[in-house]
PDB file of N, CA and C in Angstrom:
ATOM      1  N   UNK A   1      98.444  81.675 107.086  1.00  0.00           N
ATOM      2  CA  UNK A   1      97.701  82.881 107.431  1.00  0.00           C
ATOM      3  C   UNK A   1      96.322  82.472 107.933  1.00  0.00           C
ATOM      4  N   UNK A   2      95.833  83.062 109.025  1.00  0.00           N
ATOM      5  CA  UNK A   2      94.632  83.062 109.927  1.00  0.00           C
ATOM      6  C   UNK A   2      93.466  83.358 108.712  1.00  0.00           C
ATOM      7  N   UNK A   3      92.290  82.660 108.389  1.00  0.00           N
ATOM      8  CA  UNK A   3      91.342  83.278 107.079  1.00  0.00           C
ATOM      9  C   UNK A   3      90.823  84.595 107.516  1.00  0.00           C
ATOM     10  N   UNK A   4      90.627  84.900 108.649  1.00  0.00           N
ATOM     11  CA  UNK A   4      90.025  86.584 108.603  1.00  0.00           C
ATOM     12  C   UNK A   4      91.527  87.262 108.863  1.00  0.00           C
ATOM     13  N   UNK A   5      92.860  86.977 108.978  1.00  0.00           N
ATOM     14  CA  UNK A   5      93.798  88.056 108.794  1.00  0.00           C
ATOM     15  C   UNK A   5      93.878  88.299 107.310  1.00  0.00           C
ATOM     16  N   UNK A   6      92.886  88.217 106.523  1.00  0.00           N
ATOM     17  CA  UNK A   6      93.461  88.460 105.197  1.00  0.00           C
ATOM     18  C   UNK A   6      92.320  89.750 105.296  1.00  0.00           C
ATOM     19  N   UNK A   7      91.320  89.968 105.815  1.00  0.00           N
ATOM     20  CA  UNK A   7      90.163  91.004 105.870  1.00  0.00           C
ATOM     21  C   UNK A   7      90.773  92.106 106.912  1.00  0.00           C
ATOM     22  N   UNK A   8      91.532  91.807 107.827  1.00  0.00           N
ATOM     23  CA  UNK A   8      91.928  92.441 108.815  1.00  0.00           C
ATOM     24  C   UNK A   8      93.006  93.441 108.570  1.00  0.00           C
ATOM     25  N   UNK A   9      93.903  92.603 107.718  1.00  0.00           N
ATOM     26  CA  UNK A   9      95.121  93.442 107.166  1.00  0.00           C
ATOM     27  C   UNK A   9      94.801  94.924 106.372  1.00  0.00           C
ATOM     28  N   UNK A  10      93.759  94.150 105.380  1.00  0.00           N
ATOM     29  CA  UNK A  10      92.942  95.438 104.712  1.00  0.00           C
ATOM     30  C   UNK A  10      92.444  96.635 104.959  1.00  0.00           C
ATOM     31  N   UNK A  11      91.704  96.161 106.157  1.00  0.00           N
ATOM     32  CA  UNK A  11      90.632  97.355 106.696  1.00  0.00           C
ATOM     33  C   UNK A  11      91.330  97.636 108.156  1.00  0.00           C
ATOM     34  N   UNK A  12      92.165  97.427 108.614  1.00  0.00           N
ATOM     35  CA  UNK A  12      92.619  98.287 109.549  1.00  0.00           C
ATOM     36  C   UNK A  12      93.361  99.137 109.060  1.00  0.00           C
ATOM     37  N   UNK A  13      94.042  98.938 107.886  1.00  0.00           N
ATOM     38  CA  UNK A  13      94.496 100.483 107.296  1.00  0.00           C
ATOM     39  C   UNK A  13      93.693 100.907 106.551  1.00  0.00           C
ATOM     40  N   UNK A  14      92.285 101.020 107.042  1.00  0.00           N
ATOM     41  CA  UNK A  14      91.469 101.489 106.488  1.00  0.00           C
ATOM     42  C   UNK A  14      90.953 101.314 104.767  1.00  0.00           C
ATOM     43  N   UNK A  15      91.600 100.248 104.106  1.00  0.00           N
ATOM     44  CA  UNK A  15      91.122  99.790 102.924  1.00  0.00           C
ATOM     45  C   UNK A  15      89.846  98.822 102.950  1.00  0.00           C
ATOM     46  N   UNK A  16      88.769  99.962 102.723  1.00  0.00           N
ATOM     47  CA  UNK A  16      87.527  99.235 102.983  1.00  0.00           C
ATOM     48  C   UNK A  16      87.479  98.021 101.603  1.00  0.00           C
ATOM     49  N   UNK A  17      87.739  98.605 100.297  1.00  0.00           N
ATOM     50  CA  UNK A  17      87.400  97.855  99.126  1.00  0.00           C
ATOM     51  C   UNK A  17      88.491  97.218  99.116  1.00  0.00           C
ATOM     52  N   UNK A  18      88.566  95.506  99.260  1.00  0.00           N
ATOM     53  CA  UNK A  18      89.851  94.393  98.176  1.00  0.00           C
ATOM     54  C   UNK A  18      89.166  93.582  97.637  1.00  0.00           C
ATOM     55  N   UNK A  19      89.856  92.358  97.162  1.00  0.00           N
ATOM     56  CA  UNK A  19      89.796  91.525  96.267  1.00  0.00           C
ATOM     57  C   UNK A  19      89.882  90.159  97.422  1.00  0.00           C
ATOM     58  N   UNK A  20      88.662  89.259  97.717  1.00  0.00           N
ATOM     59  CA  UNK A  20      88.919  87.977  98.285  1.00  0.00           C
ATOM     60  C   UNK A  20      88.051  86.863  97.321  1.00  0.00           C
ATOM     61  N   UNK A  21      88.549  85.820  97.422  1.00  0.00           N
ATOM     62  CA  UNK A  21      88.073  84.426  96.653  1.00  0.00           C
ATOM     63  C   UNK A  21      88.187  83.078  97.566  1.00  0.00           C
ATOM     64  N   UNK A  22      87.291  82.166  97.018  1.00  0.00           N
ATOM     65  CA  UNK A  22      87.389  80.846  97.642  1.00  0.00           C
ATOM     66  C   UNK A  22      87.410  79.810  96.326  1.00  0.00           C
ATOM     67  N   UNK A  23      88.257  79.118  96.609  1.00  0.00           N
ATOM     68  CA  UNK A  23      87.862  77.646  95.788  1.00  0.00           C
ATOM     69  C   UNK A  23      88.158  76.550  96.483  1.00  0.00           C
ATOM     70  N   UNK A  24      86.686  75.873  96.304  1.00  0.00           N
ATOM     71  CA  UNK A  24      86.959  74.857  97.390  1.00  0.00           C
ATOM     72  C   UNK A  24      85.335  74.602  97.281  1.00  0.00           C
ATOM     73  N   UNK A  25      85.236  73.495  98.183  1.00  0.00           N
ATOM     74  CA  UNK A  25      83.735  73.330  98.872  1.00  0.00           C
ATOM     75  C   UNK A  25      83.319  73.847  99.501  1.00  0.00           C
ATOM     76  N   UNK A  26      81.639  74.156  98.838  1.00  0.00           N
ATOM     77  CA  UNK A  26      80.913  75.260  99.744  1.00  0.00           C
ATOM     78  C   UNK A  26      80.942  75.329 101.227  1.00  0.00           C
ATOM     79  N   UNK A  27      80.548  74.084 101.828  1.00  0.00           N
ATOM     80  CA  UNK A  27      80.347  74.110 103.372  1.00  0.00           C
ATOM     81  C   UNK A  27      81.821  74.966 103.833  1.00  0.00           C
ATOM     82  N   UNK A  28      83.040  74.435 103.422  1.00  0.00           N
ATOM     83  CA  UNK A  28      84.312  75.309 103.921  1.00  0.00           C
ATOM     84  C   UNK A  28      83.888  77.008 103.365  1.00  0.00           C
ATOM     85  N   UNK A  29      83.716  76.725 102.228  1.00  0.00           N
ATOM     86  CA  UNK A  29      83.986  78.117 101.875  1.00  0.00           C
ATOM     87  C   UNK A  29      82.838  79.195 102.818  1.00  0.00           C
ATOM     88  N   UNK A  30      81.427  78.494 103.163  1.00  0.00           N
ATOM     89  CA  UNK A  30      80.603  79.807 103.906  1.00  0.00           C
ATOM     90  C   UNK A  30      81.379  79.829 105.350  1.00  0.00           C
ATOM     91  N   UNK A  31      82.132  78.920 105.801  1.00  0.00           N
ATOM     92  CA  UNK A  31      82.895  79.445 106.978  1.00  0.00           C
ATOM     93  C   UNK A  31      84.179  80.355 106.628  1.00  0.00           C
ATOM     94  N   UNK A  32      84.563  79.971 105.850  1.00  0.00           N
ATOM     95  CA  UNK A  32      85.364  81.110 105.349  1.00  0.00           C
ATOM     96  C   UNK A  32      85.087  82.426 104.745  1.00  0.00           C
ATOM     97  N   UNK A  33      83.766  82.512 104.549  1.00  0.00           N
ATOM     98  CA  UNK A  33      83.119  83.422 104.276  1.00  0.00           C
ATOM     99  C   UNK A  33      82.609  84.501 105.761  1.00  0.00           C
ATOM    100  N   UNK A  34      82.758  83.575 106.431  1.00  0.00           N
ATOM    101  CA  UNK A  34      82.265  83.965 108.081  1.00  0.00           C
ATOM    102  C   UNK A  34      83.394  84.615 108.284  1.00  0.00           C
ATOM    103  N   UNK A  35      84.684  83.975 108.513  1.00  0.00           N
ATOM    104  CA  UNK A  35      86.236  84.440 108.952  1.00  0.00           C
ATOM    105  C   UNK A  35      86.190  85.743 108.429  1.00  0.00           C
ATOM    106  N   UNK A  36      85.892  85.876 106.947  1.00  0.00           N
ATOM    107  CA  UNK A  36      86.443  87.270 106.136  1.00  0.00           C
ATOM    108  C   UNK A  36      85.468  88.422 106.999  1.00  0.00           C
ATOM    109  N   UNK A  37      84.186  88.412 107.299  1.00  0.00           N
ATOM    110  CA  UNK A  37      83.401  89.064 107.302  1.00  0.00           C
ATOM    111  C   UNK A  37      83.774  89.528 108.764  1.00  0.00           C
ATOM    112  N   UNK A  38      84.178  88.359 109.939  1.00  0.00           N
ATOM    113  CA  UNK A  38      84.604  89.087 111.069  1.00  0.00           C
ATOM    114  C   UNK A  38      85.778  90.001 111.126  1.00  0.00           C
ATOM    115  N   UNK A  39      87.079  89.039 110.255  1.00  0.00           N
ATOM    116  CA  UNK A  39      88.246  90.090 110.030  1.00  0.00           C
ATOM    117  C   UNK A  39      87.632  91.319 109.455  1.00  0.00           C
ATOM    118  N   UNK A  40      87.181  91.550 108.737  1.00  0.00           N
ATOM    119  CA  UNK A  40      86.555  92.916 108.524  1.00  0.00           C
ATOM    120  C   UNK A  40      85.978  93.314 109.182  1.00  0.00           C
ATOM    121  N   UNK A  41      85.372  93.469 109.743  1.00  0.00           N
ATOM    122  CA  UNK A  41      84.769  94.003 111.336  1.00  0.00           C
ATOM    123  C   UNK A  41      85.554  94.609 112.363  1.00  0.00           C
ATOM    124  N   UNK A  42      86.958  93.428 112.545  1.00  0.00           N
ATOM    125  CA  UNK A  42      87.751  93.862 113.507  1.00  0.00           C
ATOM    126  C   UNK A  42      88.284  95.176 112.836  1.00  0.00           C
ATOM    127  N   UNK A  43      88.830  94.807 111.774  1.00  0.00           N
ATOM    128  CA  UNK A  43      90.006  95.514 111.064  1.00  0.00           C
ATOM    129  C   UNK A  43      89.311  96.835 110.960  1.00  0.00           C
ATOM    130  N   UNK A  44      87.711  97.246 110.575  1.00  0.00           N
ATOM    131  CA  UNK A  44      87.362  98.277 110.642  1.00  0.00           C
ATOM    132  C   UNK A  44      87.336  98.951 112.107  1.00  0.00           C
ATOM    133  N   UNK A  45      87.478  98.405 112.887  1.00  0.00           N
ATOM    134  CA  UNK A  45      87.268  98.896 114.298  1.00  0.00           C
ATOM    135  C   UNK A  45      88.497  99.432 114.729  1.00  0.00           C
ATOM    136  N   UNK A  46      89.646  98.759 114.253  1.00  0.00           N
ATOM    137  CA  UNK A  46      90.932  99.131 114.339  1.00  0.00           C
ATOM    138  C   UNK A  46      91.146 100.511 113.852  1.00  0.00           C
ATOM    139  N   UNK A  47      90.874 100.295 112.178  1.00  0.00           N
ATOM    140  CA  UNK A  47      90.833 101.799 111.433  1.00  0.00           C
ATOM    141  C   UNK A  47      89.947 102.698 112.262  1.00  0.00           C
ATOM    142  N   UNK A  48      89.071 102.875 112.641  1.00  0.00           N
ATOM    143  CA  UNK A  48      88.464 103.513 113.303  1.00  0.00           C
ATOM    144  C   UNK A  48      89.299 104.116 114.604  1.00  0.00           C
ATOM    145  N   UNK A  49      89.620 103.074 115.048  1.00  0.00           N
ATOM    146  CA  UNK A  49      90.241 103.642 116.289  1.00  0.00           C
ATOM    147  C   UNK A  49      91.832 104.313 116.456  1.00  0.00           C
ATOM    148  N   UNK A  50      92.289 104.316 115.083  1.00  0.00           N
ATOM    149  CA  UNK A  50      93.618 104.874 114.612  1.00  0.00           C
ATOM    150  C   UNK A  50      93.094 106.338 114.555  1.00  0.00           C
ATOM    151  N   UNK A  51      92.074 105.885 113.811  1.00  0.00           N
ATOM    152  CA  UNK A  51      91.755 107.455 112.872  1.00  0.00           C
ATOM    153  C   UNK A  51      91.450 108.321 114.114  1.00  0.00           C
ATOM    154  N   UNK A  52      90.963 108.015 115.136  1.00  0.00           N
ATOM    155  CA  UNK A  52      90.207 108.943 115.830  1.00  0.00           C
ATOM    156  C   UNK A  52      91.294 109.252 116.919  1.00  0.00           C
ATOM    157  N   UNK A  53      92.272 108.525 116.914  1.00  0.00           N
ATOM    158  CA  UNK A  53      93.509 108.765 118.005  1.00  0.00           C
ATOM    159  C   UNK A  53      94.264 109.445 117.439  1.00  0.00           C
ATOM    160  N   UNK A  54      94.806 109.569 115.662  1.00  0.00           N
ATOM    161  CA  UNK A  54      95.555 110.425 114.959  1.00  0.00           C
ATOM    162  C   UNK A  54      94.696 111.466 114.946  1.00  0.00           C
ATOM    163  N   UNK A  55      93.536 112.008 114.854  1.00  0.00           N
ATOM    164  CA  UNK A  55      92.959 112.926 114.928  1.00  0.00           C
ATOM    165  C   UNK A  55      92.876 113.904 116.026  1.00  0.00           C
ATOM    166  N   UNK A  56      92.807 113.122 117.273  1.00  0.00           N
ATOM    167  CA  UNK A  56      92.916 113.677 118.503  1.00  0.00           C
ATOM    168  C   UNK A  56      94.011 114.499 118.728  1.00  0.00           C
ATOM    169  N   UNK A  57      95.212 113.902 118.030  1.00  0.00           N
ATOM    170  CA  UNK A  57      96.677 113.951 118.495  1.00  0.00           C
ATOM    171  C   UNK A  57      96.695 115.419 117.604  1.00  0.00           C
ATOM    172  N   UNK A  58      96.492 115.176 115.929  1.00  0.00           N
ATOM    173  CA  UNK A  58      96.367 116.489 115.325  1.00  0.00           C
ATOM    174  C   UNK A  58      95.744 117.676 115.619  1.00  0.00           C
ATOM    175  N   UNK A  59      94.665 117.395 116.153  1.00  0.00           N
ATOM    176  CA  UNK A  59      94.037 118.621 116.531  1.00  0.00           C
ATOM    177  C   UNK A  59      94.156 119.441 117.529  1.00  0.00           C
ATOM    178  N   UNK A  60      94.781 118.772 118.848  1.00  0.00           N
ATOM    179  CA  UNK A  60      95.731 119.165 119.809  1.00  0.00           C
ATOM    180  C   UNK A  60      96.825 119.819 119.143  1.00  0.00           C
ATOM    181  N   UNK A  61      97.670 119.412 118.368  1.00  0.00           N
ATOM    182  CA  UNK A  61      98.820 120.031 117.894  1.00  0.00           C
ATOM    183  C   UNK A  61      98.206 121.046 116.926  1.00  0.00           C
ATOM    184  N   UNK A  62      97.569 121.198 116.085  1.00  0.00           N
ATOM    185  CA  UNK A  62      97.431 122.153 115.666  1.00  0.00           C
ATOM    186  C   UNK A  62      97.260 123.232 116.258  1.00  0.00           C
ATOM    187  N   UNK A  63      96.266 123.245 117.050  1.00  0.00           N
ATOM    188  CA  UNK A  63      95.684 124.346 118.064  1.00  0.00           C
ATOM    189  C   UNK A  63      96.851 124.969 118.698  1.00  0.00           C
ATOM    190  N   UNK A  64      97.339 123.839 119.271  1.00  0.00           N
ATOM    191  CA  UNK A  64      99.001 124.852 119.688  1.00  0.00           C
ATOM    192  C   UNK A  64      99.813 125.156 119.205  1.00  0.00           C
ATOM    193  N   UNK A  65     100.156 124.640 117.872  1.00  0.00           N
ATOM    194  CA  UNK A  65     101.161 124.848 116.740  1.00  0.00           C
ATOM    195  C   UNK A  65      99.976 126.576 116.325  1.00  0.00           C
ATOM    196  N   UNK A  66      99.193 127.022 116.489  1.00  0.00           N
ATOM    197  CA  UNK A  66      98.258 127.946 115.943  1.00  0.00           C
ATOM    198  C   UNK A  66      98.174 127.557 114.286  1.00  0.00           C
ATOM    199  N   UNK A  67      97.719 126.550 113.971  1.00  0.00           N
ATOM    200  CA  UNK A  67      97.785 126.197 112.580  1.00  0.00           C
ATOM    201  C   UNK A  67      95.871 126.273 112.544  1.00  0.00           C
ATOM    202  N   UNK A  68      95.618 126.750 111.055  1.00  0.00           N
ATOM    203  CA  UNK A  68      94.294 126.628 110.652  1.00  0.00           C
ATOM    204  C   UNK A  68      93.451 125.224 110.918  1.00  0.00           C
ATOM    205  N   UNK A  69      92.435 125.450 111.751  1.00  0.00           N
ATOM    206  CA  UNK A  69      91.366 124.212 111.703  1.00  0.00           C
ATOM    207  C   UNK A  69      91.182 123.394 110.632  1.00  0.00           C
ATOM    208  N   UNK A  70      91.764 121.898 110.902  1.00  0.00           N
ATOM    209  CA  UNK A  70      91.227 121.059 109.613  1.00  0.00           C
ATOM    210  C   UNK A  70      91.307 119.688 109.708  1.00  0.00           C
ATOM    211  N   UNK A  71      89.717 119.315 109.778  1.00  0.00           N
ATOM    212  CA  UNK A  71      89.134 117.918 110.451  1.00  0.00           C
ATOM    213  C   UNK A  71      89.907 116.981 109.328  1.00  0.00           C
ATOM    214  N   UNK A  72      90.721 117.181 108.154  1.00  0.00           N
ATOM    215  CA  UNK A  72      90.492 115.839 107.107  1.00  0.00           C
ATOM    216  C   UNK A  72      91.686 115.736 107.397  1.00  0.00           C
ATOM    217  N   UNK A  73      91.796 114.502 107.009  1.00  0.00           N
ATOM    218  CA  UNK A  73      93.512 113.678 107.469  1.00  0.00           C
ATOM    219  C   UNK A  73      94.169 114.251 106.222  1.00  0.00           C
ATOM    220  N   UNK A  74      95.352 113.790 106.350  1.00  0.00           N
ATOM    221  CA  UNK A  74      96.271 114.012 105.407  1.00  0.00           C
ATOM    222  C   UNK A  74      97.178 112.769 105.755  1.00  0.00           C
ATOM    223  N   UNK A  75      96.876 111.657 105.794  1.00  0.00           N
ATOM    224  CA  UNK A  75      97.204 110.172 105.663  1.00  0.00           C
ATOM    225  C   UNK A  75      95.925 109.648 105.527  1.00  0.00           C
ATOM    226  N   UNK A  76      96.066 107.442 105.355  1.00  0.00           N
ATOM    227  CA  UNK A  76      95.255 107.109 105.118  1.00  0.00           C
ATOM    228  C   UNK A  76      94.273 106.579 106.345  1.00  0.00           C
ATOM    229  N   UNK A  77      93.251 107.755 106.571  1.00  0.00           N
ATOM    230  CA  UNK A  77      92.185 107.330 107.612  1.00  0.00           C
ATOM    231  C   UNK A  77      91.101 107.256 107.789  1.00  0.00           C
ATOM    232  N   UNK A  78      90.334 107.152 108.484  1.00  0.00           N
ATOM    233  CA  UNK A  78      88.717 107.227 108.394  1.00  0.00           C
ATOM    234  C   UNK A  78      88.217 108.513 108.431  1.00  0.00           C
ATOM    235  N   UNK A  79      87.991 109.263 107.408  1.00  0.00           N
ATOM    236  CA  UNK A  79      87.901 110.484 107.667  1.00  0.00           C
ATOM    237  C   UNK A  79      86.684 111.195 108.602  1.00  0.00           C
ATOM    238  N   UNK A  80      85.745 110.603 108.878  1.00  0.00           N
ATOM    239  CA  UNK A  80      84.426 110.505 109.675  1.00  0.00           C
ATOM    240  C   UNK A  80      85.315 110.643 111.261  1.00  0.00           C
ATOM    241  N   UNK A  81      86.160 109.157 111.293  1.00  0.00           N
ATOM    242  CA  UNK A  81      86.716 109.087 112.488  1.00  0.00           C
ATOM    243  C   UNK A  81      87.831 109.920 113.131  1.00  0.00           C
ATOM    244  N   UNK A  82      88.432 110.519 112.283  1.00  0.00           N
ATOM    245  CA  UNK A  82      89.505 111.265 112.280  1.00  0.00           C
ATOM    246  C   UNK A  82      89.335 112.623 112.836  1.00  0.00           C
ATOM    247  N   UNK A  83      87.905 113.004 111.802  1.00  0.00           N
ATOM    248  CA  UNK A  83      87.372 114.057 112.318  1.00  0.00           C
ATOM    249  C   UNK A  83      86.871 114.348 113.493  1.00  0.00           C
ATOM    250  N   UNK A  84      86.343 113.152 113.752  1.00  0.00           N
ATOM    251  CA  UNK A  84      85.497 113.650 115.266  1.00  0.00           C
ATOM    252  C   UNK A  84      86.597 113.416 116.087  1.00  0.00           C
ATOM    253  N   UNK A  85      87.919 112.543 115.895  1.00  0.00           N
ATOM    254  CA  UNK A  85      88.968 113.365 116.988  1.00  0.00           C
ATOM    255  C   UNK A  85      89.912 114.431 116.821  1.00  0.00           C
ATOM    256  N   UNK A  86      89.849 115.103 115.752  1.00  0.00           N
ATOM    257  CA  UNK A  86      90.613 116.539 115.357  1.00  0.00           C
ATOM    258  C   UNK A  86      89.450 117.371 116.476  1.00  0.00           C
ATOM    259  N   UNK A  87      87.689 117.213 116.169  1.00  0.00           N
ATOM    260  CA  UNK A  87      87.559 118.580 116.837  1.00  0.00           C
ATOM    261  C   UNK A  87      87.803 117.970 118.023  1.00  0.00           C
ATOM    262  N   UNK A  88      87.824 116.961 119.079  1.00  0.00           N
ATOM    263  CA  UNK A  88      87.885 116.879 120.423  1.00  0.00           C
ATOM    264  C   UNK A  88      89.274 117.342 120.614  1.00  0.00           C
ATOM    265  N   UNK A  89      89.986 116.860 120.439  1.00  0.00           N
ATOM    266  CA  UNK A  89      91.623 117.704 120.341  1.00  0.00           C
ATOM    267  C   UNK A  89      91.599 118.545 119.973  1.00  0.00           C
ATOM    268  N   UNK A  90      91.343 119.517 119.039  1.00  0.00           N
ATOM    269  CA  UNK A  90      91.297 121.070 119.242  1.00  0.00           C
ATOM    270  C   UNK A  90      90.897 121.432 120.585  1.00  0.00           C
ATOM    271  N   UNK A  91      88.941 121.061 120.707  1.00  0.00           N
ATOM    272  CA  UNK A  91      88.253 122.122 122.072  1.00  0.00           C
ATOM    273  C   UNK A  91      89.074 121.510 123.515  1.00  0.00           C
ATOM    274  N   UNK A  92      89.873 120.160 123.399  1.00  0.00           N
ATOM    275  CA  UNK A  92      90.584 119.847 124.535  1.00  0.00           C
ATOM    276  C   UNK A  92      91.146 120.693 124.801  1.00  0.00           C
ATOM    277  N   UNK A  93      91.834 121.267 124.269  1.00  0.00           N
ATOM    278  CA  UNK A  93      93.199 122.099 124.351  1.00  0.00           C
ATOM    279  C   UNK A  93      92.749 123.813 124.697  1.00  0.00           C
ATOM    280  N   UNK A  94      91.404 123.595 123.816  1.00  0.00           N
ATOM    281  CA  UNK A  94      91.119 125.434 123.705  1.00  0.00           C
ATOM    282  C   UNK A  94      90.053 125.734 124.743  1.00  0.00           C
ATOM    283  N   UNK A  95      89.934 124.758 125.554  1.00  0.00           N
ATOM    284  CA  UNK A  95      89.016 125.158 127.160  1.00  0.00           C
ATOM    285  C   UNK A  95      89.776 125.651 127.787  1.00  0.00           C
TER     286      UNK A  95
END
């Protein structure tokens, strides 16, 4: 396994909080400390960009399904991100 696919796996499904460790020598371990910190970065960018594409998609469908307005997911997503594409997919649809 790649050392930042272990940060990546996490936080692109949006699991901001896990559990990582090193044992070993320091000099390895602050580069491995580097790896984790970018995989997390990516992986949040990922979640981010799920959330805001499942959001888009929901809020479009709702609007035409005529279902009640509602920015929060109901899976696991960024709810910040999610939201701001539920309302663009709603007012997409309702211009």
């Amino acid at each position: 396994m790649i050392r930042d696919e272990l940060a990546y796996s996490y936080t692109s499904q949006c699991e901001k909080e896990y559990e990582w460790w090193w044992e070993g020598g320091q000099t390895f371990g602050d580069g491995y400390e580097q790896e984790i910190a970018a995989g997390h970065q990516e992986g949040l960018l990922a979640c981010f960009e799920d959330s805001y594409s499942a959001g888009t998609k929901q809020g479009y469908s709702d609007y035409i399904d005529d279902y009640v307005y509602d920015e929060y997911p109901t899976n696991i997503y960024d709810e910040s991100s999610y939201g701001k594409g539920s309302a663009e997919g709603w007012a997409e649809v309702k211009e």
